[in-house]
PDB file of N, CA and C in Angstrom:
ATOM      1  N   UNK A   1     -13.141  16.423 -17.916  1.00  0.00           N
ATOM      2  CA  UNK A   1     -13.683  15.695 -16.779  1.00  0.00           C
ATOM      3  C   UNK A   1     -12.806  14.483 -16.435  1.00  0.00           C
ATOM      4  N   UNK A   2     -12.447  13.385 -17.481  1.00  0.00           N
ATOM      5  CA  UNK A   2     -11.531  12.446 -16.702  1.00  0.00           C
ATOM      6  C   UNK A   2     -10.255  12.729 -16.732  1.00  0.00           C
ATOM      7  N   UNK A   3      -9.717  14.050 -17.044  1.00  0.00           N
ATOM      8  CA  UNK A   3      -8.253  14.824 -16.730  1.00  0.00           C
ATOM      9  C   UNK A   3      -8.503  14.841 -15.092  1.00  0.00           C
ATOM     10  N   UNK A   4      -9.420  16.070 -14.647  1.00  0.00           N
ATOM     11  CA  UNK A   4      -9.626  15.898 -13.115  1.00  0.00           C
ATOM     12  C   UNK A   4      -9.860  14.419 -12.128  1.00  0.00           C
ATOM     13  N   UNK A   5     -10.553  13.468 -12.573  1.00  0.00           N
ATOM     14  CA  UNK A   5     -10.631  11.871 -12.470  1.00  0.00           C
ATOM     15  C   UNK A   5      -9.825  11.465 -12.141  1.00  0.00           C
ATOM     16  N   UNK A   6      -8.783  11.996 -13.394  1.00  0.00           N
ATOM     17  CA  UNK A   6      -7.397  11.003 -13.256  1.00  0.00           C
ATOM     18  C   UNK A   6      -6.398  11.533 -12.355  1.00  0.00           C
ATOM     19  N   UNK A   7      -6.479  12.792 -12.212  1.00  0.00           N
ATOM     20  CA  UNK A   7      -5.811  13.893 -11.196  1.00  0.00           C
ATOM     21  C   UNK A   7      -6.295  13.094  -9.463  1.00  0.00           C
ATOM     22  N   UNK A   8      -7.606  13.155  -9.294  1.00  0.00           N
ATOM     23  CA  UNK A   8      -7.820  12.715  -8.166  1.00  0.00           C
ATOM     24  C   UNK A   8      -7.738  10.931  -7.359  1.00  0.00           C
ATOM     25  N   UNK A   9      -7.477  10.391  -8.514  1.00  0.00           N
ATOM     26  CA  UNK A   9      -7.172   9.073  -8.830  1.00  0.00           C
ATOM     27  C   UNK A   9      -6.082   8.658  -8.317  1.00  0.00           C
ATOM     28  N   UNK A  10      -4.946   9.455  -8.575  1.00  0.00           N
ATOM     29  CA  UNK A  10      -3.531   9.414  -8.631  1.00  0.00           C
ATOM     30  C   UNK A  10      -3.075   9.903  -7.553  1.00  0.00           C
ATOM     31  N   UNK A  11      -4.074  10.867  -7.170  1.00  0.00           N
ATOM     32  CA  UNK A  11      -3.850  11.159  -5.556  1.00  0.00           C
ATOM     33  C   UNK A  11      -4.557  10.720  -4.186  1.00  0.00           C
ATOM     34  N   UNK A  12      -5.588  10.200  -4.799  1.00  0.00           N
ATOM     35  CA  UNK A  12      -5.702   8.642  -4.016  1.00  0.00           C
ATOM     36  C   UNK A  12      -4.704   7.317  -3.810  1.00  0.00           C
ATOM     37  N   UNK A  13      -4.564   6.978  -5.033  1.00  0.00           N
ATOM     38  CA  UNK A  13      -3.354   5.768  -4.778  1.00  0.00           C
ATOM     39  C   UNK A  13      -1.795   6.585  -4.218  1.00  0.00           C
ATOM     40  N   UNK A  14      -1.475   7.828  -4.295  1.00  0.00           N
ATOM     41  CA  UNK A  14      -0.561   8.054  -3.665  1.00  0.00           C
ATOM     42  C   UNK A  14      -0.697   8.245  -2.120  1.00  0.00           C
ATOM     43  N   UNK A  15      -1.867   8.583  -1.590  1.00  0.00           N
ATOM     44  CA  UNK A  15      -2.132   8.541   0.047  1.00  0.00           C
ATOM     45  C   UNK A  15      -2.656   7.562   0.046  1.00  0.00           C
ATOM     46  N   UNK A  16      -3.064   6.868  -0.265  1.00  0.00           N
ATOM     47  CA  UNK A  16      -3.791   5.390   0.226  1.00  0.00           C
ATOM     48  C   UNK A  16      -2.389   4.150   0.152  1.00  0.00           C
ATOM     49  N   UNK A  17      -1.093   4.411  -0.561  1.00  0.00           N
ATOM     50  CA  UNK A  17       0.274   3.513  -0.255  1.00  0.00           C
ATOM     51  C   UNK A  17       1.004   4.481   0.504  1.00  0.00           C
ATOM     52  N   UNK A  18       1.121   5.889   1.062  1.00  0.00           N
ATOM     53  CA  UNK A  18       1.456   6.028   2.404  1.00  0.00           C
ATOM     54  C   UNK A  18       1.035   5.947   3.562  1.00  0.00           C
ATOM     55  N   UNK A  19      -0.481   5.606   3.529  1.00  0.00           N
ATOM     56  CA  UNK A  19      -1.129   5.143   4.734  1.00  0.00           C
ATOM     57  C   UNK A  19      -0.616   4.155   5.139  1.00  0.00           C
ATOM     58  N   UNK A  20      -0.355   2.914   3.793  1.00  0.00           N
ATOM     59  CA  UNK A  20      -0.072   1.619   3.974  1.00  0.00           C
ATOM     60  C   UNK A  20       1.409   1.220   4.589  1.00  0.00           C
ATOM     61  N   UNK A  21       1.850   1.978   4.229  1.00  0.00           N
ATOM     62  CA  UNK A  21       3.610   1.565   4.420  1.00  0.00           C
ATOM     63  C   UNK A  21       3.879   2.702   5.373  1.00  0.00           C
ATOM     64  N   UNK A  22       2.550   3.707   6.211  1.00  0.00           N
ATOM     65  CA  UNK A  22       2.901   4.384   7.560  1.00  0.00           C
ATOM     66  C   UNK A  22       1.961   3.389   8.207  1.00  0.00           C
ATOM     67  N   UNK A  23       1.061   2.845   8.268  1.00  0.00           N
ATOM     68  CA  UNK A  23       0.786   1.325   9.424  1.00  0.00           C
ATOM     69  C   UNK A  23       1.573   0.151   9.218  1.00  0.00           C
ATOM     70  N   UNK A  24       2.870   0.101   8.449  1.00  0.00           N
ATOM     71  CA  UNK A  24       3.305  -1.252   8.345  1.00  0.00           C
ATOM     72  C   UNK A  24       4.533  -0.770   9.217  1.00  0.00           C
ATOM     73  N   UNK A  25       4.489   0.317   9.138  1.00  0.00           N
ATOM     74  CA  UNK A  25       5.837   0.734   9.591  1.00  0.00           C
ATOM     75  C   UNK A  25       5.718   0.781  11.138  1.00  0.00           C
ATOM     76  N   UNK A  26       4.346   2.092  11.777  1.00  0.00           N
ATOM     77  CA  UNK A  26       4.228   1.881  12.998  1.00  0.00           C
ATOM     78  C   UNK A  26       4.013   0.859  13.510  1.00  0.00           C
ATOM     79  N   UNK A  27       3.442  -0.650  12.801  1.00  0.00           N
ATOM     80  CA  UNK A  27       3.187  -2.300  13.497  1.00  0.00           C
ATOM     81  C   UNK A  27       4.424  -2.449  13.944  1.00  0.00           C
ATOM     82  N   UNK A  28       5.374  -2.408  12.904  1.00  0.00           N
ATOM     83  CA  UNK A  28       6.822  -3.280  13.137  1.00  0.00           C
ATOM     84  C   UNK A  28       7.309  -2.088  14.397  1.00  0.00           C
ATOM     85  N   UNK A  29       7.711  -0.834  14.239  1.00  0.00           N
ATOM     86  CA  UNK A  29       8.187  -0.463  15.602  1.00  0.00           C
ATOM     87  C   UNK A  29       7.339  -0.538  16.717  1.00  0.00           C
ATOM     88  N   UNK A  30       5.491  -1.116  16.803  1.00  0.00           N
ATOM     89  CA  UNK A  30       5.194  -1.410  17.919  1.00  0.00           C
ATOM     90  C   UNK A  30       5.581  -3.032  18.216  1.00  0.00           C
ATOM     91  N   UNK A  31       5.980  -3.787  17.304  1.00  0.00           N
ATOM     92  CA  UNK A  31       6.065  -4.943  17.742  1.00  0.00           C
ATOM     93  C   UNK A  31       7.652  -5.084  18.512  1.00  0.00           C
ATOM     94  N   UNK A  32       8.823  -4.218  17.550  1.00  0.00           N
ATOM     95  CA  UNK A  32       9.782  -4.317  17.981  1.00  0.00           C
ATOM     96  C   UNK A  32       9.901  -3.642  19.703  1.00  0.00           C
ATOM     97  N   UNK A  33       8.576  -2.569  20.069  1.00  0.00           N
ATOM     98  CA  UNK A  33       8.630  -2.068  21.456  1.00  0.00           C
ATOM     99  C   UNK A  33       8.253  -3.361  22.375  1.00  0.00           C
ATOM    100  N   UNK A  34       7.348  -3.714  21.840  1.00  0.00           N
ATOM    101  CA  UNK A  34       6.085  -4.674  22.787  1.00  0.00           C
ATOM    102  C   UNK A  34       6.488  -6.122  22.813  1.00  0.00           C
ATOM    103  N   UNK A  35       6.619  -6.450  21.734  1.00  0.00           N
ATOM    104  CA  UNK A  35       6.993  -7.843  21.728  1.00  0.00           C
ATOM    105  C   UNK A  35       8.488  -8.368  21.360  1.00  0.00           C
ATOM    106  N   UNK A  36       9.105  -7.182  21.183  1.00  0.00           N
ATOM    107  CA  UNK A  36      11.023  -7.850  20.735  1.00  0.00           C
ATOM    108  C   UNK A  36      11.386  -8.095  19.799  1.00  0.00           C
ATOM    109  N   UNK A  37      12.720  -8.428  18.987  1.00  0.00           N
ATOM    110  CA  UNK A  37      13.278  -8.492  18.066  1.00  0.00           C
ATOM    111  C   UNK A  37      12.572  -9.728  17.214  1.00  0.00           C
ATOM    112  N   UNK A  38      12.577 -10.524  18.109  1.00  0.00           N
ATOM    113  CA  UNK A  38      12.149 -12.631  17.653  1.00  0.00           C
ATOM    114  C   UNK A  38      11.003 -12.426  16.891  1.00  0.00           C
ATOM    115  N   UNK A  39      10.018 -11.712  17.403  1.00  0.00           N
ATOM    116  CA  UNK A  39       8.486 -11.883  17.213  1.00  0.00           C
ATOM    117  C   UNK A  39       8.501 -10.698  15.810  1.00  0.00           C
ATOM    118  N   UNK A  40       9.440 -10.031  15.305  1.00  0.00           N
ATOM    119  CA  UNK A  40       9.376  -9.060  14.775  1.00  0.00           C
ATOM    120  C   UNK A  40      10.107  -9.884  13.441  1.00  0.00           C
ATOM    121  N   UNK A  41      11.458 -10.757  13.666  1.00  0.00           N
ATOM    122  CA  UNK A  41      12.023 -11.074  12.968  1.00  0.00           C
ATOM    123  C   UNK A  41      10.605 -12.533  12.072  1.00  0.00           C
ATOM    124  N   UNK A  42      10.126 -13.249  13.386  1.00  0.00           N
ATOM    125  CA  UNK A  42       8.875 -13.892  12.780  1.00  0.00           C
ATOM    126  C   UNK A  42       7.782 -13.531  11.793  1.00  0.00           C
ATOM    127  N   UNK A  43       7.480 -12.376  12.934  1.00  0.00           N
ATOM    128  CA  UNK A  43       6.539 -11.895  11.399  1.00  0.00           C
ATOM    129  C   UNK A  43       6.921 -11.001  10.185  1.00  0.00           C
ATOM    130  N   UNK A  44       8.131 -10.743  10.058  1.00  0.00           N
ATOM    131  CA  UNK A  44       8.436 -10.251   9.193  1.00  0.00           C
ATOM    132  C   UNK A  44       9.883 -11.470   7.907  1.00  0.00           C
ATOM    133  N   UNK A  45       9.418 -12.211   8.500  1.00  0.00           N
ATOM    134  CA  UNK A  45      10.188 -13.069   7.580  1.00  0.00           C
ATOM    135  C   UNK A  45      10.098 -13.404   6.067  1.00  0.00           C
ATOM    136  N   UNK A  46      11.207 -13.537   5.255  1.00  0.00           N
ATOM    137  CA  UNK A  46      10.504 -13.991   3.837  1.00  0.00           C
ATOM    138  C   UNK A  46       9.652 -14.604   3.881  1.00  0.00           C
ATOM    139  N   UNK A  47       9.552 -15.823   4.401  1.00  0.00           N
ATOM    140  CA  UNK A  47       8.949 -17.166   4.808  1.00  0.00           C
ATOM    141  C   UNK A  47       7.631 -16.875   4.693  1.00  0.00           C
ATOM    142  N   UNK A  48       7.480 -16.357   5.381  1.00  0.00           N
ATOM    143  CA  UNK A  48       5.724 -16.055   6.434  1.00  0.00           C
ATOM    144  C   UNK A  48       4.894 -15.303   4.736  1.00  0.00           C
ATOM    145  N   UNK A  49       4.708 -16.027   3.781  1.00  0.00           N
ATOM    146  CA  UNK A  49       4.117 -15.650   2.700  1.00  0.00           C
ATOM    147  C   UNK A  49       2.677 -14.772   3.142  1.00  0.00           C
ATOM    148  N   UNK A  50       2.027 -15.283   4.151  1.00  0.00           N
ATOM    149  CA  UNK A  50       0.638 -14.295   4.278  1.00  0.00           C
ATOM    150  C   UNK A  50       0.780 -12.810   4.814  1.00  0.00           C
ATOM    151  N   UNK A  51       1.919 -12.646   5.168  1.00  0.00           N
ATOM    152  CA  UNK A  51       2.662 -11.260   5.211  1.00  0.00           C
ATOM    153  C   UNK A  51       2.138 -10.599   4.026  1.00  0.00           C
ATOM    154  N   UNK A  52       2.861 -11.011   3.504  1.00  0.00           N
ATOM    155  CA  UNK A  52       2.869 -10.498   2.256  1.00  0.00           C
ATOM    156  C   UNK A  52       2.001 -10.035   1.200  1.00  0.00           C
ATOM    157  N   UNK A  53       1.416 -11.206   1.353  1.00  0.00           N
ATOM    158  CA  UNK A  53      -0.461 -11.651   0.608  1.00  0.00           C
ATOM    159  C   UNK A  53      -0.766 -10.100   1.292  1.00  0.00           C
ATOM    160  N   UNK A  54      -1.112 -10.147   2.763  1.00  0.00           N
ATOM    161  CA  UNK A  54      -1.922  -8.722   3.279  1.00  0.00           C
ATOM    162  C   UNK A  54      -1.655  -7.812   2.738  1.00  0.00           C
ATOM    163  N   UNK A  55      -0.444  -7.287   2.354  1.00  0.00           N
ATOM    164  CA  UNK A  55       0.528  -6.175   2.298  1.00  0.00           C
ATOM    165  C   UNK A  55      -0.066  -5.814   0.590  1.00  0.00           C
ATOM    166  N   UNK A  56      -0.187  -7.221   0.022  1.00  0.00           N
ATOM    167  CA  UNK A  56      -0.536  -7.119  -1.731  1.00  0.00           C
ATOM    168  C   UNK A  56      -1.860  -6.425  -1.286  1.00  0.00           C
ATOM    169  N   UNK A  57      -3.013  -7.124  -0.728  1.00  0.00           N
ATOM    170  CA  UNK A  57      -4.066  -7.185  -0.468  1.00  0.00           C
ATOM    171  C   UNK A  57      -4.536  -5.487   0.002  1.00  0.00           C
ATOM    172  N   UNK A  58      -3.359  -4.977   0.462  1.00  0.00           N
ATOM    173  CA  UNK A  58      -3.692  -3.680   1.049  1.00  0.00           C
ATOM    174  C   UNK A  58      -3.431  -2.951   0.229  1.00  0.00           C
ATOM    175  N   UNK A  59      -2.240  -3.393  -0.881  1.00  0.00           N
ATOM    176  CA  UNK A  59      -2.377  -2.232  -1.779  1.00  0.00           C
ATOM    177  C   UNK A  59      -2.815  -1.995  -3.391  1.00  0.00           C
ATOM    178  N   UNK A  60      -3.616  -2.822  -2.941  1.00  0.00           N
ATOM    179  CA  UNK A  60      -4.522  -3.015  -4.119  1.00  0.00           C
ATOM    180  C   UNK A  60      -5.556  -2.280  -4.722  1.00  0.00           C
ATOM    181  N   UNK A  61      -6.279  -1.123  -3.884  1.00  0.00           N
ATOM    182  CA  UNK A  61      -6.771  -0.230  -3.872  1.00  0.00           C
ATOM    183  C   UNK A  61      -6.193   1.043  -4.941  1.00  0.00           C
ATOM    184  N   UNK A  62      -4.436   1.021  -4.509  1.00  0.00           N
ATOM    185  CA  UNK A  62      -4.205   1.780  -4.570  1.00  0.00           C
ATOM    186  C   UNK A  62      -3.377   1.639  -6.409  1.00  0.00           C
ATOM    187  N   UNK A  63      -2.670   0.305  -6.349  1.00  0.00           N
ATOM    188  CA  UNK A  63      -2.401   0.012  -7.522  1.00  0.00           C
ATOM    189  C   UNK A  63      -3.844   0.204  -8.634  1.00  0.00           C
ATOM    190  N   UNK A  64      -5.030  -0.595  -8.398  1.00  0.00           N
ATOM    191  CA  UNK A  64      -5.871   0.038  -9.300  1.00  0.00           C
ATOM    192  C   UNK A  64      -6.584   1.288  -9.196  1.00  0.00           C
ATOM    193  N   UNK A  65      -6.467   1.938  -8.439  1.00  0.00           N
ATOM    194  CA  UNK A  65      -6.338   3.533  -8.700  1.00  0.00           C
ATOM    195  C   UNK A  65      -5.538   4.469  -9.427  1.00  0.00           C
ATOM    196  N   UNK A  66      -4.288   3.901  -9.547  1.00  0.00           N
ATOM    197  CA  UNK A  66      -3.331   4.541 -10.474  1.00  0.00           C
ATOM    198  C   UNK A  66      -3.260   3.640 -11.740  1.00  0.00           C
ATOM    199  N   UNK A  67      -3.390   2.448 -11.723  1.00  0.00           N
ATOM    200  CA  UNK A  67      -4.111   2.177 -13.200  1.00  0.00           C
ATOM    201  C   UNK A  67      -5.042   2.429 -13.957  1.00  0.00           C
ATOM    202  N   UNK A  68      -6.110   2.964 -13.376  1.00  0.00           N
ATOM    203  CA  UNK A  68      -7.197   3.563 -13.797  1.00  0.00           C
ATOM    204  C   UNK A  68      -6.993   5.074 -14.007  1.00  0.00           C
ATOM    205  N   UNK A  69      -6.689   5.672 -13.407  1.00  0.00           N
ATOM    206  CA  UNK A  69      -6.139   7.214 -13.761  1.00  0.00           C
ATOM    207  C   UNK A  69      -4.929   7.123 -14.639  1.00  0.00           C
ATOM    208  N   UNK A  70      -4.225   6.114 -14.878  1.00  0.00           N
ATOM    209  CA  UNK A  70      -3.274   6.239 -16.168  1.00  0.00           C
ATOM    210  C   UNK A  70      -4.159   5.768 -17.404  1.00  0.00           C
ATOM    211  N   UNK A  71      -5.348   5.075 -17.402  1.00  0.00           N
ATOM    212  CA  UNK A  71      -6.321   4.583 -18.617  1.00  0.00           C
ATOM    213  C   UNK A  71      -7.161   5.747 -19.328  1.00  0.00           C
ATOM    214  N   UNK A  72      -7.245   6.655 -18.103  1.00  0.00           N
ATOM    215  CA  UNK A  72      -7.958   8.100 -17.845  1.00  0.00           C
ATOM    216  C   UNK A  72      -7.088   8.721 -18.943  1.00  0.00           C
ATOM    217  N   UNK A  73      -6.412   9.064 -18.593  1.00  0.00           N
ATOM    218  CA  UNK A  73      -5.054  10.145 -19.334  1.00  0.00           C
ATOM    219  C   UNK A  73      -5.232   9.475 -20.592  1.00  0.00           C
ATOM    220  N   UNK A  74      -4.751   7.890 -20.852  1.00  0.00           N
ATOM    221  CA  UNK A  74      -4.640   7.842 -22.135  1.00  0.00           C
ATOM    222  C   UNK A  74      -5.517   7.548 -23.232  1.00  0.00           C
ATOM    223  N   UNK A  75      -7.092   7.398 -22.737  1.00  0.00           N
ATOM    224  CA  UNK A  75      -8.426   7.796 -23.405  1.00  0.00           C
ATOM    225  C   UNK A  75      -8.407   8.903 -23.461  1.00  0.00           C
ATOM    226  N   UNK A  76      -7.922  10.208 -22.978  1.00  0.00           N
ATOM    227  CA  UNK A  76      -8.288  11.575 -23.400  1.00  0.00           C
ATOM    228  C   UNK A  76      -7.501  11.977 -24.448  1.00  0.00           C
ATOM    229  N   UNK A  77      -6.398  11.355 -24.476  1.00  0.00           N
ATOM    230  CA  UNK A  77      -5.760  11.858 -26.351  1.00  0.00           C
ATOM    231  C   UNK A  77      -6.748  11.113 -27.350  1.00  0.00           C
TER     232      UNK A  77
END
């Protein structure tokens, strides 16, 4: 039972960080359509730390999903 757990676990956090980094991706080429290079280079700057924060924030789901399905696996030995 937590073999399958950890199976479905792992394939959650693997589509739930390509969701993430396929909406980070379509933002930036809608911003680079809509709003231009400047506004793109702004919000995507080192600088702009709450970038970032979101980006943690979004994939957080997915990091403890695959930590938990690797805890899975190694309670079953």
């Amino acid at each position: 039972m937590k073999e399958k757990l950890a199976t479905i676990l792992k394939w959650f956090s693997k589509i739930w960080s390509f969701l993430v980094v396929l909406s980070i991706f379509v933002g930036a080429v809608g911003i680079i359509i809509f709003d231009g290079w400047s506004k793109f280079t702004e919000i995507f700057s080192p600088f702009n730390l709450l970038n970032y924060l979101l980006i943690l924030v979004l994939l957080l789901p997915a990091i403890g999903a695959y930590y938990l399905s690797e805890r899975f696996l190694k309670s079953k030995d």
